[in-house]
C-alpha atoms as a PDB file:
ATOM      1  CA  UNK A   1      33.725   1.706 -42.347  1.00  0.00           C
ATOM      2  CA  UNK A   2      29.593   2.605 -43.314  1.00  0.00           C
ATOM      3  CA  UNK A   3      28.947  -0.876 -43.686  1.00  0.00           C
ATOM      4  CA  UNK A   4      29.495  -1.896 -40.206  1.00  0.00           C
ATOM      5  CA  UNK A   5      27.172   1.158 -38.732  1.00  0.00           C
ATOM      6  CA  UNK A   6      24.719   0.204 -41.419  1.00  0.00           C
ATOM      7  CA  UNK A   7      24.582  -3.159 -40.555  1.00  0.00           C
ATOM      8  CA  UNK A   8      24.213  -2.076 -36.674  1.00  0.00           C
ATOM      9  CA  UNK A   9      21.354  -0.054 -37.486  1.00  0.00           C
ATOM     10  CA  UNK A  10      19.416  -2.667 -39.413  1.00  0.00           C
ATOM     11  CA  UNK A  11      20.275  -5.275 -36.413  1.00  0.00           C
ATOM     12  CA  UNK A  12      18.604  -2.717 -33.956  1.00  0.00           C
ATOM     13  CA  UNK A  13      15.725  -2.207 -36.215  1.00  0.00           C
ATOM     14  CA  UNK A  14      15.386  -6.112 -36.510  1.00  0.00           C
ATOM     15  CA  UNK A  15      15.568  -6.383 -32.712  1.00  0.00           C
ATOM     16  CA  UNK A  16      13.357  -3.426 -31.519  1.00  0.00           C
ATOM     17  CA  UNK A  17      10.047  -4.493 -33.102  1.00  0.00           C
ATOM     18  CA  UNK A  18      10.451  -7.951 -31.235  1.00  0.00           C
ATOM     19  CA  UNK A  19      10.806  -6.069 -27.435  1.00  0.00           C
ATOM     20  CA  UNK A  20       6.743  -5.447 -26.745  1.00  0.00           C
ATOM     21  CA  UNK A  21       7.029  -9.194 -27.420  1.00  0.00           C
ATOM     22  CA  UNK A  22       8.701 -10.120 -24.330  1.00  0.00           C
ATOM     23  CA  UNK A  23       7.082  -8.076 -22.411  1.00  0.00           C
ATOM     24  CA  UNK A  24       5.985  -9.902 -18.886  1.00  0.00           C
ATOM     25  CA  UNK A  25       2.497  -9.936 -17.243  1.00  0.00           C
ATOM     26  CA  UNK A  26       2.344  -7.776 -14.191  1.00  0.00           C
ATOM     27  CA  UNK A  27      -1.054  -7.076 -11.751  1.00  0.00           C
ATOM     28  CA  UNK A  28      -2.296  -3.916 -12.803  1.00  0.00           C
ATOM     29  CA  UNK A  29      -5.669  -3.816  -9.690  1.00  0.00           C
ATOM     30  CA  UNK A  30      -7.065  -5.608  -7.735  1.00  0.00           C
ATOM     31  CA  UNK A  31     -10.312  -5.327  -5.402  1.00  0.00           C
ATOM     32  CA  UNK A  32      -9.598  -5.426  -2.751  1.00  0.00           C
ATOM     33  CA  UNK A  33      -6.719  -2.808  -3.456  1.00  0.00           C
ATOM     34  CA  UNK A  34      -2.861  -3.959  -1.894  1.00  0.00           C
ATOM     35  CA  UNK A  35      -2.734  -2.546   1.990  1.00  0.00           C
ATOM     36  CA  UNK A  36      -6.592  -1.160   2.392  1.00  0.00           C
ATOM     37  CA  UNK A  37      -9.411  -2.373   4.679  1.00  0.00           C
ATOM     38  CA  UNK A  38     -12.631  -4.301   3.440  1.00  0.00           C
ATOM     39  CA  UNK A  39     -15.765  -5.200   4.932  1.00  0.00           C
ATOM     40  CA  UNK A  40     -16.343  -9.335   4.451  1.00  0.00           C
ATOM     41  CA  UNK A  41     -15.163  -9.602   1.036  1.00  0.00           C
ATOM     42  CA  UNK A  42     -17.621 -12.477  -1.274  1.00  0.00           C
ATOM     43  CA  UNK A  43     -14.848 -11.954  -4.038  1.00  0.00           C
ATOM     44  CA  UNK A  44     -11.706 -10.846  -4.708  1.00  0.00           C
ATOM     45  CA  UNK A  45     -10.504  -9.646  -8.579  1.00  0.00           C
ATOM     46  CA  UNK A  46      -7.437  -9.467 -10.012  1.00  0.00           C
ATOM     47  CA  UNK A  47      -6.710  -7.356 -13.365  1.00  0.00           C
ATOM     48  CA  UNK A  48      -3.375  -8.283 -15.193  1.00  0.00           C
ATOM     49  CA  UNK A  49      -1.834  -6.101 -17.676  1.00  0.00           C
ATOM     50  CA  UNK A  50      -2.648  -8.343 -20.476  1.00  0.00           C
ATOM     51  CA  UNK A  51      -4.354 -12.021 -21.046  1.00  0.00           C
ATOM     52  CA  UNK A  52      -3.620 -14.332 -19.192  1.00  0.00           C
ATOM     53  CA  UNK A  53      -2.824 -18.352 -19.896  1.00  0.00           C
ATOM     54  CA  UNK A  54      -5.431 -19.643 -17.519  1.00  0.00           C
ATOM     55  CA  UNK A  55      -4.132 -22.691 -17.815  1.00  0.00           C
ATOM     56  CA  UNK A  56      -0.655 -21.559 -16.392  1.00  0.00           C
ATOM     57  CA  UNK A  57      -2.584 -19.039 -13.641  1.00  0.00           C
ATOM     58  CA  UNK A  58      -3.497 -19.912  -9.946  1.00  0.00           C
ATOM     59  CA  UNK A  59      -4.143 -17.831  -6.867  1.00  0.00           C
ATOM     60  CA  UNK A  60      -4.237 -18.593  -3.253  1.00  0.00           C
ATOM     61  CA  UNK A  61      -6.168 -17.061  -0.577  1.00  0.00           C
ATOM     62  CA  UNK A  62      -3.878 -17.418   2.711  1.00  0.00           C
ATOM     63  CA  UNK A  63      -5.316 -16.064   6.182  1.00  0.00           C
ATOM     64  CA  UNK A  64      -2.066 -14.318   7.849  1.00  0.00           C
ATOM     65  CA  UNK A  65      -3.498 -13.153  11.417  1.00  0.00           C
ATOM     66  CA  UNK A  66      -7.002 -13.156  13.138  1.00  0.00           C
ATOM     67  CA  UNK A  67      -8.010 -10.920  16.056  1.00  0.00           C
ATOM     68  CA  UNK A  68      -6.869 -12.494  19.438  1.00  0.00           C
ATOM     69  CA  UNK A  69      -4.843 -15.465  18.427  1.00  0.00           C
ATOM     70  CA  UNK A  70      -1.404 -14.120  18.566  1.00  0.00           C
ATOM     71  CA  UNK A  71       0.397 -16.719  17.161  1.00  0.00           C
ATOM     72  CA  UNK A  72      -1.716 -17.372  14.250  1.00  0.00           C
ATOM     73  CA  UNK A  73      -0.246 -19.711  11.727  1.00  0.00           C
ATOM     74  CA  UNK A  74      -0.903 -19.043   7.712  1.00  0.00           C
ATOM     75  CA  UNK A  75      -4.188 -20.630   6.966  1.00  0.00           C
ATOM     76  CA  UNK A  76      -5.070 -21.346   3.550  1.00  0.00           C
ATOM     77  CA  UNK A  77      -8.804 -20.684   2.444  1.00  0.00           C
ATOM     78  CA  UNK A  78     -10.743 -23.154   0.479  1.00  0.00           C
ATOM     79  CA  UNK A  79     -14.170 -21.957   0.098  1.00  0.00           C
ATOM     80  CA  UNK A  80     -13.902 -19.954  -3.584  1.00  0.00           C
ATOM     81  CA  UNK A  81     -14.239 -20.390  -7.237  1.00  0.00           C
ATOM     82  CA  UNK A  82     -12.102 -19.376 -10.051  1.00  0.00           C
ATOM     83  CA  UNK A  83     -13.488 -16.911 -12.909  1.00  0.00           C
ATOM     84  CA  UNK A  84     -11.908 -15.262 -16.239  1.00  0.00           C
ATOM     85  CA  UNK A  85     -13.268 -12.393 -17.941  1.00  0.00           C
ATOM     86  CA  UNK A  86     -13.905 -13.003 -21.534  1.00  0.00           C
ATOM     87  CA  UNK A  87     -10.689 -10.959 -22.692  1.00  0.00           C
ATOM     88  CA  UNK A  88      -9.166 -13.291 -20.449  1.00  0.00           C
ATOM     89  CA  UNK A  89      -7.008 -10.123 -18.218  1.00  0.00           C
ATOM     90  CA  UNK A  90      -9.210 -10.061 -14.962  1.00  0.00           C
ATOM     91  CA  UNK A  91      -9.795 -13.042 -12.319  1.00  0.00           C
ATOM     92  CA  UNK A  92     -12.294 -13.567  -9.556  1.00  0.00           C
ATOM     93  CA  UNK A  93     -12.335 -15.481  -6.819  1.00  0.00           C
ATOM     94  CA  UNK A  94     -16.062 -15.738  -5.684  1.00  0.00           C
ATOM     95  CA  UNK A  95     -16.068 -16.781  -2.740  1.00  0.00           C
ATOM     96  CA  UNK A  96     -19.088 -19.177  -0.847  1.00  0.00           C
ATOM     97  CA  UNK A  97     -19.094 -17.430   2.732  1.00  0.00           C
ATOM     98  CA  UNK A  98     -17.678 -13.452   3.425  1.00  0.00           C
ATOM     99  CA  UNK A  99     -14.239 -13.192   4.374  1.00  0.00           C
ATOM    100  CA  UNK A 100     -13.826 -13.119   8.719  1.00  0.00           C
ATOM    101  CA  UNK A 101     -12.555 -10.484  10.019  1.00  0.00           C
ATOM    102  CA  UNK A 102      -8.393 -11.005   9.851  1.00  0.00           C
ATOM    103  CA  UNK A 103      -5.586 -10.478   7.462  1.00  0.00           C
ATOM    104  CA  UNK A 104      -5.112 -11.902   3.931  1.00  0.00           C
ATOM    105  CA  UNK A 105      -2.371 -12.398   1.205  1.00  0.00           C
ATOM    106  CA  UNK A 106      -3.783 -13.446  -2.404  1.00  0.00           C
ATOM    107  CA  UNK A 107      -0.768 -15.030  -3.734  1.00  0.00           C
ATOM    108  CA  UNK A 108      -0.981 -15.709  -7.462  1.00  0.00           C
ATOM    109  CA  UNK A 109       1.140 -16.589 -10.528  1.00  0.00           C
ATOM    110  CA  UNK A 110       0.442 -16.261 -14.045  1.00  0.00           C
ATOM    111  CA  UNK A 111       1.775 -16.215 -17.658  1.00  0.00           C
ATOM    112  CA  UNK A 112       0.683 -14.518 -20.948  1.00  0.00           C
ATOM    113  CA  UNK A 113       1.113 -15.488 -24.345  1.00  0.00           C
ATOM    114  CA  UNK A 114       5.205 -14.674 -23.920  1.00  0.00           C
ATOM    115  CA  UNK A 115       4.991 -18.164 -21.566  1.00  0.00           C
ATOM    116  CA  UNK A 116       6.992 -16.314 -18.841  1.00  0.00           C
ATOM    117  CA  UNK A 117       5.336 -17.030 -15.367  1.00  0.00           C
ATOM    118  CA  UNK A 118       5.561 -14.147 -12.678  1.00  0.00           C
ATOM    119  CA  UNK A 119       4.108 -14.150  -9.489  1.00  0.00           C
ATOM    120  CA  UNK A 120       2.850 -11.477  -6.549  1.00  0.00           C
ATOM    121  CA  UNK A 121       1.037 -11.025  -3.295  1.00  0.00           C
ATOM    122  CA  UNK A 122      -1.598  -8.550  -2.602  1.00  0.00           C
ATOM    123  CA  UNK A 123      -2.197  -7.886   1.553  1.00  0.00           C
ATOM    124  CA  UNK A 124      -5.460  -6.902   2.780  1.00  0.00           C
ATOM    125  CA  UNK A 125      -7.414  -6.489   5.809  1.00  0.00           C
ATOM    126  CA  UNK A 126     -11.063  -8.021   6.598  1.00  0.00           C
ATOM    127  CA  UNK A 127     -12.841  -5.828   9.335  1.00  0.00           C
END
């Protein structure tokens, strides 16, 4: 009757090694921060909890509302470039003109090494 607890403790101590493995990317930051104000943003970072795949990354800048136009539709925005730090965690959007004054989503997705794609929003306001 050992052998079967033995064996059960060598399976868990084959297994638990393997679990930082499949751990998933996940937004640590960004700038601007989820639910604050900014003044005309020229970029826009986002800081993952590890590297990032760029090549299975993207992020979308989507104006939700503007000032005075009540029934605003989702407007996506264009004018920005796409930047990776060198250890490959952190990405800017630089963008060519300030941010107007409204509100924003980023929307982005992204995968590490573990190939496992998650995805987000961070909301922001432009004043």
């Amino acid at each position: 009757m050992r052998i079967p607890a033995i064996l059960a403790a060598l399976s868990l101590t084959i297994v638990a090694p393997a679990a930082p493995l499949l751990a998933h990317v996940k937004l640590d930051a960004s700038t601007p921060a989820a639910g604050t104000a900014a003044k005309a943003p020229k970029a826009i970072t986002l800081t993952f909890s590890q590297p990032v795949v760029p090549a299975k990354a993207s992020a979308a800048i989507i104006m939700t509302a503007m000032p005075g136009m009540k029934d605003h539709g989702e407007m996506a925005i264009r004018n920005f470039t796409l930047a990776w730090s060198a250890d490959g965690k952190t990405l800017t959007l630089t963008l060519k003109k300030p941010l107007p004054t409204g509100s924003y989503e980023v929307r982005w997705q992204a995968a590490a090494a573990d190939g496992h794609a998650m995805s987000g929003t961070v909301g922001f306001e432009v004043s």
